[in-house]
PDB file of N, CA and C in Angstrom:
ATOM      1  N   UNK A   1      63.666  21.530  50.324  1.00  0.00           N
ATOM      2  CA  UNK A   1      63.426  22.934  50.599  1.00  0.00           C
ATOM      3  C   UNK A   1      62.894  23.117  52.021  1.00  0.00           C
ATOM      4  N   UNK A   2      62.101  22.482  52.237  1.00  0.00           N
ATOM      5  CA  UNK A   2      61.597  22.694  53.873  1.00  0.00           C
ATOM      6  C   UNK A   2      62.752  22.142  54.837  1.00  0.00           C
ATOM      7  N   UNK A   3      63.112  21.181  54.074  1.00  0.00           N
ATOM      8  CA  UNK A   3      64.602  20.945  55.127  1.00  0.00           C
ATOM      9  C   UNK A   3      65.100  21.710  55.661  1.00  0.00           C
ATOM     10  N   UNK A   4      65.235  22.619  54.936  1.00  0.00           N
ATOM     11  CA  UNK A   4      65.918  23.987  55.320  1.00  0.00           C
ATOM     12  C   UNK A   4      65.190  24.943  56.042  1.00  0.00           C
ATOM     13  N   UNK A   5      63.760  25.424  55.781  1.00  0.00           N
ATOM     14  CA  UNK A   5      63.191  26.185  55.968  1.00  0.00           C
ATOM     15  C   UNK A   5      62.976  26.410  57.479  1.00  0.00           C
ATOM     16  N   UNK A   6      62.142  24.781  57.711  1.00  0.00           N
ATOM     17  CA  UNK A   6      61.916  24.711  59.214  1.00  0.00           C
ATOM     18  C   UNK A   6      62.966  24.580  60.009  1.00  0.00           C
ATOM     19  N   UNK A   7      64.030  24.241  60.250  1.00  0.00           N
ATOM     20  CA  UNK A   7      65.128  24.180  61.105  1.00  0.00           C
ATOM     21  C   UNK A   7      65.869  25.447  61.017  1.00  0.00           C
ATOM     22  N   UNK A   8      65.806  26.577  60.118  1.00  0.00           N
ATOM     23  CA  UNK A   8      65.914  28.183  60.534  1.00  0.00           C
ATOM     24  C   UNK A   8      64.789  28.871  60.719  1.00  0.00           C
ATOM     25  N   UNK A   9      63.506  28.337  60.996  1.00  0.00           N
ATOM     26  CA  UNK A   9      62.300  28.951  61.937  1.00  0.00           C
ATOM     27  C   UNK A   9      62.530  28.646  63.103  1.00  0.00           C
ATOM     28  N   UNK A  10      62.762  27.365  63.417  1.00  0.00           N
ATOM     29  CA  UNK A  10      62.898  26.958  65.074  1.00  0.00           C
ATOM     30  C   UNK A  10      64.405  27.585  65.329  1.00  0.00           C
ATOM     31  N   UNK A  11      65.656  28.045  64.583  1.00  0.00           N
ATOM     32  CA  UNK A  11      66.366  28.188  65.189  1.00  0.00           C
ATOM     33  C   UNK A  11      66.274  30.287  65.596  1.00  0.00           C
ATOM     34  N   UNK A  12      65.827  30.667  64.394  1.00  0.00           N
ATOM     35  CA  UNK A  12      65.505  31.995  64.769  1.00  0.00           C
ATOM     36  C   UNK A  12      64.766  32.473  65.682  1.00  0.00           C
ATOM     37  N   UNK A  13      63.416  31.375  66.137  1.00  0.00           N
ATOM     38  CA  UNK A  13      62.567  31.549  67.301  1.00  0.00           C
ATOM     39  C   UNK A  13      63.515  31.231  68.739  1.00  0.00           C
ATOM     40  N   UNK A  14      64.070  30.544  68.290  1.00  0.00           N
ATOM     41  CA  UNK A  14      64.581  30.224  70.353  1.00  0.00           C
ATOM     42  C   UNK A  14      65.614  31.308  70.506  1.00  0.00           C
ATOM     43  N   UNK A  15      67.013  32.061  69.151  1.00  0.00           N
ATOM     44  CA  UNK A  15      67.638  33.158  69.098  1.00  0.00           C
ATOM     45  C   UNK A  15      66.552  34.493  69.603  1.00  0.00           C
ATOM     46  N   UNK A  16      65.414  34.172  69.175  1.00  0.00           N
ATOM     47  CA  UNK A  16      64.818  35.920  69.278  1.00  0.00           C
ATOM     48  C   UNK A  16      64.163  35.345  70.954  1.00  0.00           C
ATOM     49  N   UNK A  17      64.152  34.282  71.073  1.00  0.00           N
ATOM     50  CA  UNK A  17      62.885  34.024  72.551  1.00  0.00           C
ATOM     51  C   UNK A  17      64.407  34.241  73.750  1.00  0.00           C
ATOM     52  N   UNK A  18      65.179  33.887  73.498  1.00  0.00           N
ATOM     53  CA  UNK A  18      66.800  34.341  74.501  1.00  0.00           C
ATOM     54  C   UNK A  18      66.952  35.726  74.538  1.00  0.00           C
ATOM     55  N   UNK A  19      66.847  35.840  73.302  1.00  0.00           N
ATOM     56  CA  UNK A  19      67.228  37.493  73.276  1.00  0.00           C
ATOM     57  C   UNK A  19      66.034  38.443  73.915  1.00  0.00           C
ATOM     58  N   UNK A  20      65.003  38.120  73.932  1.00  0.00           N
ATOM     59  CA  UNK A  20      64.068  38.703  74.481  1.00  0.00           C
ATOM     60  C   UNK A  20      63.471  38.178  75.410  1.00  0.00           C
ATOM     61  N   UNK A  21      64.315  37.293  76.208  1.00  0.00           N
ATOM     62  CA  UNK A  21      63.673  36.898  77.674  1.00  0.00           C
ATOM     63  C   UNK A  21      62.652  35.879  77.866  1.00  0.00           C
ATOM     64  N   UNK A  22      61.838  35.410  76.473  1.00  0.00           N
ATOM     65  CA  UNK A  22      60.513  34.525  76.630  1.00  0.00           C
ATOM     66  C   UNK A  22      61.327  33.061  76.712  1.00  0.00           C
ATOM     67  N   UNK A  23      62.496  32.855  77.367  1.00  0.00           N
ATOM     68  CA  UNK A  23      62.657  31.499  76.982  1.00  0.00           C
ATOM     69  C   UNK A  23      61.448  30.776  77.830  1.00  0.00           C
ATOM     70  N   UNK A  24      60.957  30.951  79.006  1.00  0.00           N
ATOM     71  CA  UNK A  24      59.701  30.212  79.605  1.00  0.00           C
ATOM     72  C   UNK A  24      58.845  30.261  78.894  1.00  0.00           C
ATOM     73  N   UNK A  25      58.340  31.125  78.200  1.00  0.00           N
ATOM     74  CA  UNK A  25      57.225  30.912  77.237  1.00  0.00           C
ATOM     75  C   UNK A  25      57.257  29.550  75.940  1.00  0.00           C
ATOM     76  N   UNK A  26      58.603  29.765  75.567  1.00  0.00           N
ATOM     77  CA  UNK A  26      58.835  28.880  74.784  1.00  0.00           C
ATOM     78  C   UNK A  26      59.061  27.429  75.327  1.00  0.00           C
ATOM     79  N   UNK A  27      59.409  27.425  76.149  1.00  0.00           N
ATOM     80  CA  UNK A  27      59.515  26.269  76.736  1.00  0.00           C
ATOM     81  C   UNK A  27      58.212  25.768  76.959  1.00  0.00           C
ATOM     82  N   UNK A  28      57.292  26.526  77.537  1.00  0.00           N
ATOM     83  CA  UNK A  28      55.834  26.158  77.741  1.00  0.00           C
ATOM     84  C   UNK A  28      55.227  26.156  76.547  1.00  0.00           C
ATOM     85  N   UNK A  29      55.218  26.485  75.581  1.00  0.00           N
ATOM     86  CA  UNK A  29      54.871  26.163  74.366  1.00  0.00           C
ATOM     87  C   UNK A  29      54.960  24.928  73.385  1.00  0.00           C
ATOM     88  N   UNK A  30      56.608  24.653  73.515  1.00  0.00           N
ATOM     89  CA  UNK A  30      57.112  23.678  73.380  1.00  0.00           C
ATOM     90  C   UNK A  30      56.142  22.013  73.999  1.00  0.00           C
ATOM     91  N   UNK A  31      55.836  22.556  75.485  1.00  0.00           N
ATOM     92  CA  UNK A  31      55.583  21.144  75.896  1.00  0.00           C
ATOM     93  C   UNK A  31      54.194  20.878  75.923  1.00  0.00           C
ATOM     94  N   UNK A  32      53.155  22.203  75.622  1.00  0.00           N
ATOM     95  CA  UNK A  32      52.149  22.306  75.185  1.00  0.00           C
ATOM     96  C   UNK A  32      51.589  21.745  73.987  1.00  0.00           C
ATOM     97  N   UNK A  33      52.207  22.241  72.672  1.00  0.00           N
ATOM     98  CA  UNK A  33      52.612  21.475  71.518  1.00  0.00           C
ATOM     99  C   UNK A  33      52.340  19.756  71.544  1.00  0.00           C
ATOM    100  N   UNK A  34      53.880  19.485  72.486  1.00  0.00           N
ATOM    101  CA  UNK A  34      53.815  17.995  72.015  1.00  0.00           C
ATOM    102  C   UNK A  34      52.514  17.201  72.875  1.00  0.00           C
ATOM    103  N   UNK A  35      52.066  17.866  73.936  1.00  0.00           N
ATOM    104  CA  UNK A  35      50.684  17.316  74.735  1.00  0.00           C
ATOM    105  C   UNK A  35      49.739  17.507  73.500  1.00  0.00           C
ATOM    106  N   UNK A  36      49.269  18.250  72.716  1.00  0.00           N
ATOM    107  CA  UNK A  36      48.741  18.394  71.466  1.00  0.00           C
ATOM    108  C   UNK A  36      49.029  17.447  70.886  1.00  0.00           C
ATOM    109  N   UNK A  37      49.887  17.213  70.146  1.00  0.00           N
ATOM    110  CA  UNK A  37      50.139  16.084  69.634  1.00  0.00           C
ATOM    111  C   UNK A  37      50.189  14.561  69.860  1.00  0.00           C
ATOM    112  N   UNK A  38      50.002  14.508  71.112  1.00  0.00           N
ATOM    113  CA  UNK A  38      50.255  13.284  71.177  1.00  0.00           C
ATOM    114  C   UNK A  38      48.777  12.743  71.263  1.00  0.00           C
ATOM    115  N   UNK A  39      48.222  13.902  72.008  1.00  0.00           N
ATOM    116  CA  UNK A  39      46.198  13.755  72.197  1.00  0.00           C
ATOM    117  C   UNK A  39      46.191  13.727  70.929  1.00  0.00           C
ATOM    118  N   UNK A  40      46.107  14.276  69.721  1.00  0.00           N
ATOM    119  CA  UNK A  40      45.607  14.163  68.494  1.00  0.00           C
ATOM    120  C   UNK A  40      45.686  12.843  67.723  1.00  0.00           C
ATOM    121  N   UNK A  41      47.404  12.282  68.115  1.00  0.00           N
ATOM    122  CA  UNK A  41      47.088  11.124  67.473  1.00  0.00           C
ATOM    123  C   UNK A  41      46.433  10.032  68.015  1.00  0.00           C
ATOM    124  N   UNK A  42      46.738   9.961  69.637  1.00  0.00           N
ATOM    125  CA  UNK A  42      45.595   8.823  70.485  1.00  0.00           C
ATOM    126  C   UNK A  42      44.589   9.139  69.483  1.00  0.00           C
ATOM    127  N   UNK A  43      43.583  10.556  69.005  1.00  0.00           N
ATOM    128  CA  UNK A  43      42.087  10.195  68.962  1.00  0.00           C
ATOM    129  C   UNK A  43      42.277   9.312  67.637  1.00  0.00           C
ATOM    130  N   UNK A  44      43.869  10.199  66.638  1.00  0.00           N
ATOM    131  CA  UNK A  44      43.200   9.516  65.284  1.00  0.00           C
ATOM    132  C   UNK A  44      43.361   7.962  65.011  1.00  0.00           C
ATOM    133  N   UNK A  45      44.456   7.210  66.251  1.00  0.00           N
ATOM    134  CA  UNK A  45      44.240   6.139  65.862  1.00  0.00           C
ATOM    135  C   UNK A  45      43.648   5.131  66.345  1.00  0.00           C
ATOM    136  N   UNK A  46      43.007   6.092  67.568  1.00  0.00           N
ATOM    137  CA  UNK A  46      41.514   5.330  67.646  1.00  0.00           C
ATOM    138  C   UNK A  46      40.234   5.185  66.868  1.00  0.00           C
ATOM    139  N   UNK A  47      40.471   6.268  66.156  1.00  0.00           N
ATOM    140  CA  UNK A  47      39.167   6.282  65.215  1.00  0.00           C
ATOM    141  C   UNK A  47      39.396   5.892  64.064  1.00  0.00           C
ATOM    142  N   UNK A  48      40.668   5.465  63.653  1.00  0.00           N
ATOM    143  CA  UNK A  48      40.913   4.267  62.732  1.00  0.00           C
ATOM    144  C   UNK A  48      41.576   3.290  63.473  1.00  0.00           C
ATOM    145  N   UNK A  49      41.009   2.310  64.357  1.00  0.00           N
ATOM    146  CA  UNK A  49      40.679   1.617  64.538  1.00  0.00           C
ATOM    147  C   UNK A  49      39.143   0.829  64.534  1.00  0.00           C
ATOM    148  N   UNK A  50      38.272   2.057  65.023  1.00  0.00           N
ATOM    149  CA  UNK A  50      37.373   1.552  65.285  1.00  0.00           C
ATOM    150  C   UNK A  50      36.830   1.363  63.554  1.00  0.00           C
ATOM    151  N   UNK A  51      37.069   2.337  62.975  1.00  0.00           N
ATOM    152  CA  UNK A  51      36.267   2.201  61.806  1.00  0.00           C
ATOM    153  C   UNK A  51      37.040   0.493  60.710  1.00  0.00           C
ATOM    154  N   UNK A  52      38.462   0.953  60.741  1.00  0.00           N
ATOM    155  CA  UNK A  52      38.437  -0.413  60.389  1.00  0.00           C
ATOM    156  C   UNK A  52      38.188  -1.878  61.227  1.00  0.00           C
ATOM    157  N   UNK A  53      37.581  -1.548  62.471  1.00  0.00           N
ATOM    158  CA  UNK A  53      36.590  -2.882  62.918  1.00  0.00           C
ATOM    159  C   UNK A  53      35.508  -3.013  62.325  1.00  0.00           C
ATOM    160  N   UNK A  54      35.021  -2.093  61.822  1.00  0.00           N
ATOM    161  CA  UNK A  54      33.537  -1.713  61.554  1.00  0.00           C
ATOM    162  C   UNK A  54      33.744  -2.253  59.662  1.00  0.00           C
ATOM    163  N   UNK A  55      34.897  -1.812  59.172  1.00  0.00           N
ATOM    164  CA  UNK A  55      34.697  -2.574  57.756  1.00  0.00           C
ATOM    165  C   UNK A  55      35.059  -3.576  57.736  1.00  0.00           C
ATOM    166  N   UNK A  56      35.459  -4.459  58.872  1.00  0.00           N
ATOM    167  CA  UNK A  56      36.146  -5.711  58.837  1.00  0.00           C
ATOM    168  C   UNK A  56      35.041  -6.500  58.503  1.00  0.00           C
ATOM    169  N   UNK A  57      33.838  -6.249  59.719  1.00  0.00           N
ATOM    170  CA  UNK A  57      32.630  -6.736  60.440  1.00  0.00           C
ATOM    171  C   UNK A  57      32.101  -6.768  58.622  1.00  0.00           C
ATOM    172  N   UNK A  58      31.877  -5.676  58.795  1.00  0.00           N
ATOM    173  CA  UNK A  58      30.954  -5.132  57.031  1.00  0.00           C
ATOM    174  C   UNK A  58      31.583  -6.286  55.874  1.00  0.00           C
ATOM    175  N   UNK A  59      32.642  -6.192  56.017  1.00  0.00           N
ATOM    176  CA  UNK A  59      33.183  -6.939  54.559  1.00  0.00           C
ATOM    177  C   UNK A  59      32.178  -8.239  54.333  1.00  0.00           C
ATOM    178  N   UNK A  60      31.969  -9.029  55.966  1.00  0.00           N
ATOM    179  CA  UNK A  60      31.312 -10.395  55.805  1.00  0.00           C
ATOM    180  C   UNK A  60      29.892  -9.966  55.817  1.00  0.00           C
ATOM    181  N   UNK A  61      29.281  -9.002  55.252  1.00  0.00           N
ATOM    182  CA  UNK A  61      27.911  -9.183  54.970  1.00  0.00           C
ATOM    183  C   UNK A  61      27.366  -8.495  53.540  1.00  0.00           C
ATOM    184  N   UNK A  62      25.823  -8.991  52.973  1.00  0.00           N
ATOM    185  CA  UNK A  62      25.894  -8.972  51.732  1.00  0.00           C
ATOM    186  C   UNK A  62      25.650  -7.654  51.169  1.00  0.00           C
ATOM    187  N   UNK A  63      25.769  -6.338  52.318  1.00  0.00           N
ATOM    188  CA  UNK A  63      25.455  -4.949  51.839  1.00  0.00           C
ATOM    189  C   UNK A  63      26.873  -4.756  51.248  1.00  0.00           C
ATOM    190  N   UNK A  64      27.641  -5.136  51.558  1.00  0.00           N
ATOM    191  CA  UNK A  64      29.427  -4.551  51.179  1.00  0.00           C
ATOM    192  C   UNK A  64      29.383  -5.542  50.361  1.00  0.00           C
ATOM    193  N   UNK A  65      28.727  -6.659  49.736  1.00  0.00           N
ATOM    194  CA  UNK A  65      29.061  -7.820  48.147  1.00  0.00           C
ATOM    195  C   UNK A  65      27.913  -7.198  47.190  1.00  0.00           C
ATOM    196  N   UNK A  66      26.834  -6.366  48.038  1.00  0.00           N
ATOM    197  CA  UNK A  66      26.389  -5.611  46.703  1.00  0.00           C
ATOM    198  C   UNK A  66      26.702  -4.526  46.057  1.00  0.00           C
ATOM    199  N   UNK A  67      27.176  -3.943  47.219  1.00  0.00           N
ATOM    200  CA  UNK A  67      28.085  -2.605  46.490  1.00  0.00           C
ATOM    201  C   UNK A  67      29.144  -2.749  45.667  1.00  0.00           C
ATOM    202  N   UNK A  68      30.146  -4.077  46.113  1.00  0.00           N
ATOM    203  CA  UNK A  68      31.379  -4.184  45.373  1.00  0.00           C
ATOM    204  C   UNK A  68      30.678  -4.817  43.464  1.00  0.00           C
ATOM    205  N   UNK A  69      29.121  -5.215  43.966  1.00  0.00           N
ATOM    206  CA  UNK A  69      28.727  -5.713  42.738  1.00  0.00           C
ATOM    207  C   UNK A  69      28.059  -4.647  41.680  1.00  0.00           C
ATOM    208  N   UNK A  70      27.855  -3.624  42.577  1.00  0.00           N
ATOM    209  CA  UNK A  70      27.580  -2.265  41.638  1.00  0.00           C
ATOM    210  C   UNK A  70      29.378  -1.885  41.305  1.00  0.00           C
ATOM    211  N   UNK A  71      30.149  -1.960  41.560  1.00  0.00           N
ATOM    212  CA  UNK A  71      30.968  -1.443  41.369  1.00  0.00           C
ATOM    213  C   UNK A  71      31.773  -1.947  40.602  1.00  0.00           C
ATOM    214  N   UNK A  72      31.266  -3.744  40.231  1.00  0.00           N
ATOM    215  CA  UNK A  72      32.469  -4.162  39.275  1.00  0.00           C
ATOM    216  C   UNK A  72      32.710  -3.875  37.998  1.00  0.00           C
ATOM    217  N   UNK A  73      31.419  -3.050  37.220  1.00  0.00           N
ATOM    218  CA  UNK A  73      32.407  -2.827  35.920  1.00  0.00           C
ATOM    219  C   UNK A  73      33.034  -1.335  36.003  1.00  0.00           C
ATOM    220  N   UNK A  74      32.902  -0.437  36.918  1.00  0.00           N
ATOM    221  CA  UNK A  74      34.028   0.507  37.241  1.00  0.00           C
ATOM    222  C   UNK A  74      35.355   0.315  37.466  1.00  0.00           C
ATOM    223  N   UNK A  75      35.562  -0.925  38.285  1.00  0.00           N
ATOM    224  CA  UNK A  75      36.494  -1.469  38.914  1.00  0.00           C
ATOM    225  C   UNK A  75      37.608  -2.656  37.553  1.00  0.00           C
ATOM    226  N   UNK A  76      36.736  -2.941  37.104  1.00  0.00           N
ATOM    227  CA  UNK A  76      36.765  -3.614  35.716  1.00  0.00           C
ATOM    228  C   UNK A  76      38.022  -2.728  34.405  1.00  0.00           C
ATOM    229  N   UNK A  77      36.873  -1.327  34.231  1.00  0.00           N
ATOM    230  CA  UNK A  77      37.274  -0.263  33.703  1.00  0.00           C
ATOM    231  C   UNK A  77      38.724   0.169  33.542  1.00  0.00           C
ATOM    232  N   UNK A  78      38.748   0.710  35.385  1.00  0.00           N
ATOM    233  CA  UNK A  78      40.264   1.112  35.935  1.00  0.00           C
ATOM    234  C   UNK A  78      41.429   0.230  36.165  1.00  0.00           C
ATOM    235  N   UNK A  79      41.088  -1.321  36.350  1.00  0.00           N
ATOM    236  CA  UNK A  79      41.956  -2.181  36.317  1.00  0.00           C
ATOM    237  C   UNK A  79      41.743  -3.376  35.454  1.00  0.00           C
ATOM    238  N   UNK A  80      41.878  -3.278  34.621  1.00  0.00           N
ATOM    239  CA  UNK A  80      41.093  -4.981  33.269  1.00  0.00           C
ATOM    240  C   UNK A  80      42.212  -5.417  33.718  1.00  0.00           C
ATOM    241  N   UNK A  81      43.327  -5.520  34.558  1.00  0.00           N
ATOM    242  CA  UNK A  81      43.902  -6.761  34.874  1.00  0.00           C
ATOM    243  C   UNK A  81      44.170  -7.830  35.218  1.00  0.00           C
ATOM    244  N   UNK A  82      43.056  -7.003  36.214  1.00  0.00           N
ATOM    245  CA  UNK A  82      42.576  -7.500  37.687  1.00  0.00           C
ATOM    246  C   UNK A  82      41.914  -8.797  37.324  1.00  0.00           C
ATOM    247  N   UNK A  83      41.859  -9.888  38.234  1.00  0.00           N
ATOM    248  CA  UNK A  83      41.138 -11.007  38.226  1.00  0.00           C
ATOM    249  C   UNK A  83      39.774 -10.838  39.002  1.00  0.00           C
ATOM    250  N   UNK A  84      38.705 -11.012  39.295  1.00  0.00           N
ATOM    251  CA  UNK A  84      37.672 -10.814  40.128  1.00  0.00           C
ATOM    252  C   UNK A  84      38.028 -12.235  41.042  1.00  0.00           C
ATOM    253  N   UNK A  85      38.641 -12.965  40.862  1.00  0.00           N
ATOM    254  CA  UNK A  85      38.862 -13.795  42.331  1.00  0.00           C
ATOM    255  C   UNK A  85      39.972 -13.965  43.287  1.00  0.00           C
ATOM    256  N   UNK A  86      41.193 -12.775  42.707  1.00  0.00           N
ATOM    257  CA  UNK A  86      41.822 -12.525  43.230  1.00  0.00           C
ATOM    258  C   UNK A  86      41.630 -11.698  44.531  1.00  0.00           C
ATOM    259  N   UNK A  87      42.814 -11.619  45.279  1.00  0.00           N
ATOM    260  CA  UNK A  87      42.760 -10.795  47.011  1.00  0.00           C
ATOM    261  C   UNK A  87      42.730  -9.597  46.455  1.00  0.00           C
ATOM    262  N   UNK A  88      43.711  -8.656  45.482  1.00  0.00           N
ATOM    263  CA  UNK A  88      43.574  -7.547  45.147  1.00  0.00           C
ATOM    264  C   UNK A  88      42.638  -7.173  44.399  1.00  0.00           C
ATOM    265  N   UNK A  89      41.599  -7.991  43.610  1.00  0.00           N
ATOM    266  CA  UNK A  89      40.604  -7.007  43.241  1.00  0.00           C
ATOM    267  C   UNK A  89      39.561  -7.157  44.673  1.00  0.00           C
ATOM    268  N   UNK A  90      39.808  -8.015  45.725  1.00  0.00           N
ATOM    269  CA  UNK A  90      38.532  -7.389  46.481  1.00  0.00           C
ATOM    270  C   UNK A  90      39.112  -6.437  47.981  1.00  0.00           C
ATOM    271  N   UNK A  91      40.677  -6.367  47.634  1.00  0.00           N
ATOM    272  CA  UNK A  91      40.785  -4.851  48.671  1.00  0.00           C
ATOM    273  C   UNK A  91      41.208  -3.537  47.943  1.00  0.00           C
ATOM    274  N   UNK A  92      41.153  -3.783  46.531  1.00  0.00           N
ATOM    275  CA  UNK A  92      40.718  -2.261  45.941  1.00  0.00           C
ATOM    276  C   UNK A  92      38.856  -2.168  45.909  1.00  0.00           C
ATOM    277  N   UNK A  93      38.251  -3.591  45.878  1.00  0.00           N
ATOM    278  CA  UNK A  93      36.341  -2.787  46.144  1.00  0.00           C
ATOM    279  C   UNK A  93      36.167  -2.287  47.601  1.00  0.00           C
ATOM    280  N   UNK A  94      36.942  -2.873  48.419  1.00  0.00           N
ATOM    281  CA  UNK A  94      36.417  -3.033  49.579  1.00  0.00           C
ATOM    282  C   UNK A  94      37.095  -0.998  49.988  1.00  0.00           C
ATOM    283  N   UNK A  95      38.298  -0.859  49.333  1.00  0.00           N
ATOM    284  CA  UNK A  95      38.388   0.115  49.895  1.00  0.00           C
ATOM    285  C   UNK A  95      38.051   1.169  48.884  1.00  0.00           C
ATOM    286  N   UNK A  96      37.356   0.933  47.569  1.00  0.00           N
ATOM    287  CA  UNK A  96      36.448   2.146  47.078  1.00  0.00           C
ATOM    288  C   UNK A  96      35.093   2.372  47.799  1.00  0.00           C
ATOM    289  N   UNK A  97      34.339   0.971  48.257  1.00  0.00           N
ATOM    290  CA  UNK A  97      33.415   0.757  48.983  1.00  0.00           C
ATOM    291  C   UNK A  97      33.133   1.880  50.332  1.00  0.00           C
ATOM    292  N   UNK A  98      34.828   1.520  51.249  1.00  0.00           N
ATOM    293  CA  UNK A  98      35.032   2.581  52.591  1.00  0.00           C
ATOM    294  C   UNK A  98      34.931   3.995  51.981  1.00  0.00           C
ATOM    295  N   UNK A  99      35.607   4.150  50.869  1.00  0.00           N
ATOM    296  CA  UNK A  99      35.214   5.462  50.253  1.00  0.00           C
ATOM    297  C   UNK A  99      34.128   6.266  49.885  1.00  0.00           C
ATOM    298  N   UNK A 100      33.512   5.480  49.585  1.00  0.00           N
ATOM    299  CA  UNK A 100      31.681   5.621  48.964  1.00  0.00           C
ATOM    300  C   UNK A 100      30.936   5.881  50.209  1.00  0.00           C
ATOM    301  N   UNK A 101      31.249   4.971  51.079  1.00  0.00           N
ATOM    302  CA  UNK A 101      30.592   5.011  52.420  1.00  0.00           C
ATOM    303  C   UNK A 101      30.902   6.393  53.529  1.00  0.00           C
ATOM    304  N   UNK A 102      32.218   7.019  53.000  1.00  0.00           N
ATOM    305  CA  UNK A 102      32.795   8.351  53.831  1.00  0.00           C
ATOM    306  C   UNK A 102      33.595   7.624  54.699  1.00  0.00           C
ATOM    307  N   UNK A 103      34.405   6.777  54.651  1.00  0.00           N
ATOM    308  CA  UNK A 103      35.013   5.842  55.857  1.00  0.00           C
ATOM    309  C   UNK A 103      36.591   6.402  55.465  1.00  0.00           C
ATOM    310  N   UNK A 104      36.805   7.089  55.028  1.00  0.00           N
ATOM    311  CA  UNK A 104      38.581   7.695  54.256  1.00  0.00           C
ATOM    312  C   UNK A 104      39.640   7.452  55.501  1.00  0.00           C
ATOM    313  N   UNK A 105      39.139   7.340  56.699  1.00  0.00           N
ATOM    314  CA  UNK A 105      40.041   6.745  57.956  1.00  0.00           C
ATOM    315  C   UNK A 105      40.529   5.314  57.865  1.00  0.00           C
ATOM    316  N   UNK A 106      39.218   4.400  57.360  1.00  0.00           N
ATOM    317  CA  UNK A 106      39.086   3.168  57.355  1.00  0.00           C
ATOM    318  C   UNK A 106      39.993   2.761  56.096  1.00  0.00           C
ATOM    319  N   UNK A 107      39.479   3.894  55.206  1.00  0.00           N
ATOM    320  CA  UNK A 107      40.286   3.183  53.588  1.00  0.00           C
ATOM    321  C   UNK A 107      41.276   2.737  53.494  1.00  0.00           C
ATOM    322  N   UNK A 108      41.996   3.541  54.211  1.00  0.00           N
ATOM    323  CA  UNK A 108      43.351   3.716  54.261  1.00  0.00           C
ATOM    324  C   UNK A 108      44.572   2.033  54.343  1.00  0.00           C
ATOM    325  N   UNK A 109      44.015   2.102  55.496  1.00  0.00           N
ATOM    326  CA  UNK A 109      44.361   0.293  56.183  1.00  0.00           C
ATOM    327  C   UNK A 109      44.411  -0.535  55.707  1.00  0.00           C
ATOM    328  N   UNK A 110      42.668  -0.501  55.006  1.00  0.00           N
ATOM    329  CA  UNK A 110      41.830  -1.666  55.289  1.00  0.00           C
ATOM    330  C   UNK A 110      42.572  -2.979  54.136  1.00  0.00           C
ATOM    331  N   UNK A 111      42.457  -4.214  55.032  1.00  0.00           N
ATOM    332  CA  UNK A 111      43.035  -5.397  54.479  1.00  0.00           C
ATOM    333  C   UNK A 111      41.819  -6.370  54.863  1.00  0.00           C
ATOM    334  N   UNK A 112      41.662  -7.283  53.914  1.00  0.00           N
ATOM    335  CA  UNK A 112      40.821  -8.206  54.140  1.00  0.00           C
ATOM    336  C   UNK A 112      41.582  -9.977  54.797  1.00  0.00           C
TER     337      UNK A 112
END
């Protein structure tokens, strides 16, 4: 549905911006836009970067093995499949952990 939607917004805008003379506007808009965009994502994937440095660092100390240790019979709960010495039960704690902590940039990524 948006397939459709957005590609007859952009095409009705540049028809009405011709027809009414703003093609410079649009054009400056246009390149305004993607300078927007491109600053937005530099910041965001700098700031998931930094944060998943910051849970990397965290994972090897014992504040992030006590939390995952408050957390194992939740974790237990939602996955009884799970092995506790397996890799996947400790990058689903590690990234309920980034969660708990407000790190939702970091969660995302994060691999141990």
């Amino acid at each position: 549905m948006l397939n459709t939607i957005w590609p007859i917004f952009i095409i009705v805008s540049v028809i009405f911006a011709i027809l009414s003379g703003n093609i410079g506007n649009l054009n400056s808009a246009i390149l305004e836009s993607t300078s927007t965009a491109v600053n937005l994502c530099i910041t965001l994937i700098g700031t998931m970067c930094l944060w998943s440095g910051i849970m990397k660092i965290a994972s090897n100390t014992s504040v992030i093995r006590n939390l995952t240790c408050i957390l194992n019979p939740l974790i237990h709960f939602l996955f009884p499949k799970l092995k506790k010495d397996s890799k996947v039960y400790q990058e689903v704690s590690m990234n309920m952990v980034a969660n708990i902590l407000g790190l939702g940039n970091a969660a995302t990524p994060l691999r141990n």
